[in-house]
Protein backbone atom coordinates (compact mmCIF):
# COMPACT_ATOMS: atom_id res chain seq x y z
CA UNK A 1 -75.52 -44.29 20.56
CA UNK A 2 -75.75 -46.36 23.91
CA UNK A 3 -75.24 -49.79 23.10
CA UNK A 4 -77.00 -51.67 25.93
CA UNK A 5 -76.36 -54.98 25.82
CA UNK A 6 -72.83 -54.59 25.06
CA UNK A 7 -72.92 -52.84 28.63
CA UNK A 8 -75.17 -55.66 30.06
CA UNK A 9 -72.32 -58.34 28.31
CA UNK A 10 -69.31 -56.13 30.05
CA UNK A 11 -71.28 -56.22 33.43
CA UNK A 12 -71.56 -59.92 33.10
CA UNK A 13 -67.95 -60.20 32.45
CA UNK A 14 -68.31 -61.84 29.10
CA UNK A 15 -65.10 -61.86 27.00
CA UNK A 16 -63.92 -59.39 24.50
CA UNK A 17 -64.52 -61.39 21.81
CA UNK A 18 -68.32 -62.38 22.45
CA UNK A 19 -68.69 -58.58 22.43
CA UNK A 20 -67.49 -58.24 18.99
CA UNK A 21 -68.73 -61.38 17.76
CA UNK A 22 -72.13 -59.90 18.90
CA UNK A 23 -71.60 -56.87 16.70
CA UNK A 24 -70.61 -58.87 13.40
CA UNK A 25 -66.87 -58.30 13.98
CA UNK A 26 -66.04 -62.28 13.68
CA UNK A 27 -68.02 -65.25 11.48
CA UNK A 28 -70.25 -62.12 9.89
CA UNK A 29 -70.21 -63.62 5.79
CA UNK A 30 -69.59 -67.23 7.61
CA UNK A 31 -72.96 -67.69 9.41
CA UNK A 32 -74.88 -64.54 7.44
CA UNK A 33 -77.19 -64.13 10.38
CA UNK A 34 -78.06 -60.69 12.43
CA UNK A 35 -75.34 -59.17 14.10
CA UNK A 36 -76.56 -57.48 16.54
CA UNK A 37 -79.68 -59.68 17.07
CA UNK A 38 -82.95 -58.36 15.63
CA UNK A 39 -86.02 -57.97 17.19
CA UNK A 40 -88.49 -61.02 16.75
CA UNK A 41 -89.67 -60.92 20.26
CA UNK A 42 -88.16 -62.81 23.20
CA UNK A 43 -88.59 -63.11 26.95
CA UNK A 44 -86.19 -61.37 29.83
CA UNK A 45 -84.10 -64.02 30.64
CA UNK A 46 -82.40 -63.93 26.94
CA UNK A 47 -79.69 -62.18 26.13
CA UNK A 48 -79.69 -61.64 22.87
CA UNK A 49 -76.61 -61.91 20.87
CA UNK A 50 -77.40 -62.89 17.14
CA UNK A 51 -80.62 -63.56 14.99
CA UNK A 52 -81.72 -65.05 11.96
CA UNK A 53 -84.56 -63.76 9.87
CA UNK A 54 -85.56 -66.79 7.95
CA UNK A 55 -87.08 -68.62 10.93
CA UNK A 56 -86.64 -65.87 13.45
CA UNK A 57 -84.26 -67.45 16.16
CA UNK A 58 -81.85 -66.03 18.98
CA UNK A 59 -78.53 -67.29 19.69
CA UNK A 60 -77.59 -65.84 23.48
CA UNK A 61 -77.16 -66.23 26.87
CA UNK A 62 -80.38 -67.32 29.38
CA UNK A 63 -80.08 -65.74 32.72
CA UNK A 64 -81.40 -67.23 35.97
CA UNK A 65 -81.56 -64.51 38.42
CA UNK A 66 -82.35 -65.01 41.62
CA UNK A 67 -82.18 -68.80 41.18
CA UNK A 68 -79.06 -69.68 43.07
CA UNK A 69 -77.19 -70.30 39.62
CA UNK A 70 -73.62 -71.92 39.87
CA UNK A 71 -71.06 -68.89 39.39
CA UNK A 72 -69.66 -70.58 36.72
CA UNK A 73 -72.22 -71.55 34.40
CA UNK A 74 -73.02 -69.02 31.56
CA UNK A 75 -75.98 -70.78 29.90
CA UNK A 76 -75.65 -70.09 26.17
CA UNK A 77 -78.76 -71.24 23.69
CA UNK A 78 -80.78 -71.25 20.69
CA UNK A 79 -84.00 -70.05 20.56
CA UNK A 80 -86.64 -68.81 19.02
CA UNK A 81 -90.60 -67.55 18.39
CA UNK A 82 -91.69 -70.14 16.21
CA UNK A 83 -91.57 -72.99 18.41
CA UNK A 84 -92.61 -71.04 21.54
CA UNK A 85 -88.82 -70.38 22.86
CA UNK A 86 -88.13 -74.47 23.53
CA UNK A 87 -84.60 -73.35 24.53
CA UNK A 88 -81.27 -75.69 22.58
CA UNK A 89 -78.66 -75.39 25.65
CA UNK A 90 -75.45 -75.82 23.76
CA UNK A 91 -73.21 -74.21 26.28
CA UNK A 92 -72.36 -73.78 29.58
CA UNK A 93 -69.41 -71.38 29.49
CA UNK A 94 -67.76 -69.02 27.22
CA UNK A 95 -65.10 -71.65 25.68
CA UNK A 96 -67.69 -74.57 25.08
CA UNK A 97 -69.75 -71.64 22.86
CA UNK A 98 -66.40 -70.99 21.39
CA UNK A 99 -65.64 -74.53 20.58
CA UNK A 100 -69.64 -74.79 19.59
CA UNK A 101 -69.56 -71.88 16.61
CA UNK A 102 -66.05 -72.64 15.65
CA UNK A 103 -67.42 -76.68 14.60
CA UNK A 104 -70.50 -74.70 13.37
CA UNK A 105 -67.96 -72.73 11.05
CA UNK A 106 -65.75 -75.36 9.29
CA UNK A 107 -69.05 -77.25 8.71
CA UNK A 108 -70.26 -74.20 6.97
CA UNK A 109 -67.03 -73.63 5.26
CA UNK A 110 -66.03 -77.05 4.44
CA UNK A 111 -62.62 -76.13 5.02
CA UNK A 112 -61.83 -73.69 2.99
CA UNK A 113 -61.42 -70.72 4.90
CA UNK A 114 -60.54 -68.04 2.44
CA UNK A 115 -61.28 -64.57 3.56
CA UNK A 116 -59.63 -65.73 6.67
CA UNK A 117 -62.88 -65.89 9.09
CA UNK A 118 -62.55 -68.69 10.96
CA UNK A 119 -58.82 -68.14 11.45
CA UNK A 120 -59.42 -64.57 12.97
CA UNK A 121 -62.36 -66.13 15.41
CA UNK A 122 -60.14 -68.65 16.41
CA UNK A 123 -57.29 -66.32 17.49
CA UNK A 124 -59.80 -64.10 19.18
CA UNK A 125 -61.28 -66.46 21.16
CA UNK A 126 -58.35 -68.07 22.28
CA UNK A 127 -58.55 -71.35 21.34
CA UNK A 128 -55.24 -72.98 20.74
CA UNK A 129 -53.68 -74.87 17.17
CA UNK A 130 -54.81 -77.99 19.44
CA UNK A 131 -57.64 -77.49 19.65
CA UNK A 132 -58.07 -75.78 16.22
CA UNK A 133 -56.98 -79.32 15.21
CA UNK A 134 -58.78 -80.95 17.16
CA UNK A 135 -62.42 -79.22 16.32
CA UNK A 136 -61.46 -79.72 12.76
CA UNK A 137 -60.77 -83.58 13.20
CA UNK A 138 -64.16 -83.73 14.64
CA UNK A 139 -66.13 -82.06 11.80
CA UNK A 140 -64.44 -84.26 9.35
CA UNK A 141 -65.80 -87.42 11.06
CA UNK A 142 -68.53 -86.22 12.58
CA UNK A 143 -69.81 -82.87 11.06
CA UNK A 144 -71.69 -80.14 13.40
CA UNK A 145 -73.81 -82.89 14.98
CA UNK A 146 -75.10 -82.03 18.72
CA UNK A 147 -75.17 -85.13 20.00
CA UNK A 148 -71.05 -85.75 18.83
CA UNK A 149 -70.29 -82.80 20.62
CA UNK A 150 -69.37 -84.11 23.91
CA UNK A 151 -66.65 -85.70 22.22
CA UNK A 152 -64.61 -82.55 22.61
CA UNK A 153 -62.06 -81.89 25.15
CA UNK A 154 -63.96 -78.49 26.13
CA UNK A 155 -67.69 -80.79 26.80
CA UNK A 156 -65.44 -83.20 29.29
CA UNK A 157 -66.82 -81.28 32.37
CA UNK A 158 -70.48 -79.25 32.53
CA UNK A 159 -72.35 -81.04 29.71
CA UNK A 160 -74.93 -79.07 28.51
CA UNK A 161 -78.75 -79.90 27.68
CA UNK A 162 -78.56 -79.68 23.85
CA UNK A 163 -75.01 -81.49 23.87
CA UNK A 164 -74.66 -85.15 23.68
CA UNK A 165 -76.64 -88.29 23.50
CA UNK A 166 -80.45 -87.35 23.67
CA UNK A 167 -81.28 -89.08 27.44
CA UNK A 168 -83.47 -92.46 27.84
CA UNK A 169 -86.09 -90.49 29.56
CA UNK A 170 -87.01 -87.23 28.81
CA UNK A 171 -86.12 -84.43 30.63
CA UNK A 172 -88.43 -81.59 32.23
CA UNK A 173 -86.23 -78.67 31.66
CA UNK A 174 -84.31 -77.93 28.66
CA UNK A 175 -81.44 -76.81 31.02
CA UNK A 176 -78.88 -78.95 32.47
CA UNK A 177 -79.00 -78.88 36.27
CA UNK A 178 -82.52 -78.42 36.60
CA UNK A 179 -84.56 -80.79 38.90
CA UNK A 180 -86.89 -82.55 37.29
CA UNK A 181 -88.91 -83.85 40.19
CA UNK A 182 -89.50 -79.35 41.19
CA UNK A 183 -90.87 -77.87 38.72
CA UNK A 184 -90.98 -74.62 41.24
CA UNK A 185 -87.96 -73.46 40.55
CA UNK A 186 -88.05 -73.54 36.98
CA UNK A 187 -90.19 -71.25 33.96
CA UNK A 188 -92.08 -71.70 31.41
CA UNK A 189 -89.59 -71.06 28.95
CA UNK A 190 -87.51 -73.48 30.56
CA UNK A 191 -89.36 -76.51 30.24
CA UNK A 192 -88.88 -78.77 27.43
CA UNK A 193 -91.44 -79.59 25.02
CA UNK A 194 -92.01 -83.10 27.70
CA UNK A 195 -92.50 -80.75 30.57
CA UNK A 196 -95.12 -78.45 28.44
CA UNK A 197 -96.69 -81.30 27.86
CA UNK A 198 -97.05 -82.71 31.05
CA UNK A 199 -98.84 -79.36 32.49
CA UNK A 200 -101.81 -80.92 30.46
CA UNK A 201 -102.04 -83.66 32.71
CA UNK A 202 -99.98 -83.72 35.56
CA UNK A 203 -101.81 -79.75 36.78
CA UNK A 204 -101.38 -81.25 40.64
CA UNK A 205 -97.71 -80.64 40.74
CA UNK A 206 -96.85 -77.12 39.19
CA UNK A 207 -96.57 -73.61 40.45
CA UNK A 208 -99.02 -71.06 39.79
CA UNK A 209 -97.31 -69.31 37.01
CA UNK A 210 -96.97 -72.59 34.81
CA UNK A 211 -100.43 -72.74 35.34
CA UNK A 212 -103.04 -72.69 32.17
CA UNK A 213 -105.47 -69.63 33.69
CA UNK A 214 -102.54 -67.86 35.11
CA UNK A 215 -102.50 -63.85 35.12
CA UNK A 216 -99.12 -64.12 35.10
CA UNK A 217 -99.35 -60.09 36.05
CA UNK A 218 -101.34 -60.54 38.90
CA UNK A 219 -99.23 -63.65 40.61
CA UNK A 220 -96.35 -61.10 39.65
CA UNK A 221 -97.45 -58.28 41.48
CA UNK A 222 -98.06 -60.44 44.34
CA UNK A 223 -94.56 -62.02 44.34
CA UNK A 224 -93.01 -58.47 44.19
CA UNK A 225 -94.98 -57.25 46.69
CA UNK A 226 -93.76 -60.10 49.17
CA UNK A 227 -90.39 -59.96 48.31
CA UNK A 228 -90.06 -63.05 46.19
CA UNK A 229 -87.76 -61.90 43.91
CA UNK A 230 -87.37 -65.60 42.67
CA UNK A 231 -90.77 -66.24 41.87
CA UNK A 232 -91.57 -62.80 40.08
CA UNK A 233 -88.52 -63.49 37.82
CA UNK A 234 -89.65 -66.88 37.03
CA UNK A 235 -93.29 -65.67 36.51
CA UNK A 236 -91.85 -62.88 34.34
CA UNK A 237 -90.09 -65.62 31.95
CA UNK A 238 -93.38 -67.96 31.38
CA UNK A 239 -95.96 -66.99 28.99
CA UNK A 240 -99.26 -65.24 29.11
CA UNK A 241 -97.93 -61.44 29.37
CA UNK A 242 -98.83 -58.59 27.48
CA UNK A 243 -95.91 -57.27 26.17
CA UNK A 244 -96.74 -53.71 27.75
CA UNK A 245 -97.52 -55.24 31.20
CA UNK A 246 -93.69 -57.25 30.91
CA UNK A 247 -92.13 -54.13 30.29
CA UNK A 248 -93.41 -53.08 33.56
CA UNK A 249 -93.11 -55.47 35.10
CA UNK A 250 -89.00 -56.14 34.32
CA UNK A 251 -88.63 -52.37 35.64
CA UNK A 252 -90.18 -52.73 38.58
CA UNK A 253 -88.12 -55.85 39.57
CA UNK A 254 -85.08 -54.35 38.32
CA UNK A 255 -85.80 -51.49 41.17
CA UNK A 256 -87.11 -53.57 43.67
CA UNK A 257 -83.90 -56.09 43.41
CA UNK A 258 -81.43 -53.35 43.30
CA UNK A 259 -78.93 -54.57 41.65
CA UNK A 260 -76.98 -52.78 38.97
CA UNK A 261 -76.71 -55.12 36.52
CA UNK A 262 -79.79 -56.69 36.56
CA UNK A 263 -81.02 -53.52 36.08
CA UNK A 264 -78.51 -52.74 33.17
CA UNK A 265 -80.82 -56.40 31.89
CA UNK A 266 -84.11 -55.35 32.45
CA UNK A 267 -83.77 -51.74 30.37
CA UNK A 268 -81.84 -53.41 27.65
CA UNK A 269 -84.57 -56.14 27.03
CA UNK A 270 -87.07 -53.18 27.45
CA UNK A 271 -85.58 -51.18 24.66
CA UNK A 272 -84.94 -53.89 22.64
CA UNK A 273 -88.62 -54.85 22.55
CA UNK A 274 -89.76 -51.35 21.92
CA UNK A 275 -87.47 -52.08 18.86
CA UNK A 276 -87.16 -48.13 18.13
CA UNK A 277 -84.17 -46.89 15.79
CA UNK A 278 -84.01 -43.90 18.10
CA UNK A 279 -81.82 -43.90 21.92
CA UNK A 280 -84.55 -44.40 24.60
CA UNK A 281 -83.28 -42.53 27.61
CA UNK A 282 -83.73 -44.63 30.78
CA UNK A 283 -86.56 -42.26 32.79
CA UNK A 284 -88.92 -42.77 28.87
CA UNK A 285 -88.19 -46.65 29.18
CA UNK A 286 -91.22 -47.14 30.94
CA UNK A 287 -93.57 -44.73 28.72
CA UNK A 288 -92.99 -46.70 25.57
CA UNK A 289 -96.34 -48.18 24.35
CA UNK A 290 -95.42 -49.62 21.00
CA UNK A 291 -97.64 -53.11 20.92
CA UNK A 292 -95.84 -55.87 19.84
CA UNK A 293 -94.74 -59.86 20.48
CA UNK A 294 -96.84 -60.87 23.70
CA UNK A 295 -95.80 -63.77 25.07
């Protein structure tokens, strides 16, 4: 059977590893979490890579299409259903998430890496006996603790979000790099729990789609239709859709943009959330009416 995002992850260029850490090949009896992710519900911008059932959350990658993004950023986060999809940014490129599950790891396995794990993730994602040393010096002083992290070598550059000391004032977005003075370029699921907040009292400053009576499908349509690709996509990823109407609403962007990857995006996260055991060929994608996890 078609695995879609694995394709999606290939298209993106993500490394071999991620791939088969995705499908339980690395950290599977470490972390005892979903591999692949489950379905719990989640918006278009995630890509999901692992789950965990006890308080459904996502670990993957958020996508900004059409947003400008830096060509080397891969956002990776934590997220989740239960507290609305605040997003945890804890990387911002494929060897800071290395570094990030490998401290993760000899937390959980307090060093004692029998079956051999952790060893076989390191090796596979490249990291060196340096670092391997290093990441374990850190968990013995400092444990998995986010805000420690920037402490490693591999958080020296692009700090993410979730990493480090928590800032003096809070942000607006829970992604690094986002202005917090334009809330126009950023959605819903982007703010932080400050910025959600602040659309209670500060409604003179936000775009229509982070407003509270949007019809998010309507202000979609209308972005489409005009060729703001930008604004449909970040209308897409804030809440107030029916699920049916986002399904709908990802393939028609995906064929208006007309780009082959983003496309590849759009009809994973559309089979995923019609989260059937069965292949979905890509011309039934858009017939599937099973009702589940609006958002």
């Amino acid at each position: 059977m078609l695995d879609r995002y694995d394709k999606v992850l290939e298209a993106l260029g993500a490394p071999a590893w991620l791939r088969e850490y995705r499908l339980g090949a690395y950290l599977k009896d470490t972390f005892l979490i979903g591999q692949p992710a489950e379905y719990y519900g989640c918006p278009p911008a995630l890509v999901p890579l692992t789950s965990n059932g006890s308080l459904p959350a996502y670990e993957g990658i958020w996508t900004r299409w059409f947003c400008d993004e830096p060509d080397d950023i891969r956002r990776y986060v934590c997220a989740g259903p239960e507290d609305d999809f605040l997003l945890e940014e804890v990387a911002l490129d494929d060897a800071q998430f290395a570094h990030w599950l490998a401290v993760r790891a000899f937390v959980y396995q307090d060093g004692e890496d029998e079956a051999g794990e952790l060893a076989a993730f390191c090796e596979a994602a490249g990291l060196s006996d340096r670092q391997v040393a290093e990441i374990d010096a850190h968990t013995l002083a400092f444990g998995d603790d986010p805000e420690q992290l920037h402490r490693l070598a591999a958080f020296a550059g692009h700090l993410p979000a979730g990493i480090g000391e928590r800032p003096a004032e809070p942000m607006t977005a829970n992604l690094s790099g986002l202005p917090d003075d334009d809330p126009s370029r950023i959605a819903y699921f982007e703010l932080s729990q400050h910025g959600r907040s602040a659309l209670r009292t500060e409604r003179s400053w936000i775009p229509p789609w982070l407003g509270p009576n949007a019809v998010q499908s309507d202000l979609f349509n209308g972005y489409l239709g005009s060729g703001r690709l930008s604004e449909a996509w970040l209308t897409l990823n804030s809440t107030g859709w029916a699920i049916r109407e986002a399904r709908q609403a990802a393939l028609a962007l995906a064929e208006a943009a007309g780009n082959p990857v983003f496309k590849l995006q759009m009809q994973a996260w559309v089979a995923f959330t019609l989260d059937e055991e069965r292949f979905i060929p890509d011309e039934e994608l858009g017939a599937g009416t099973y009702e589940n996890y609006d958002y």
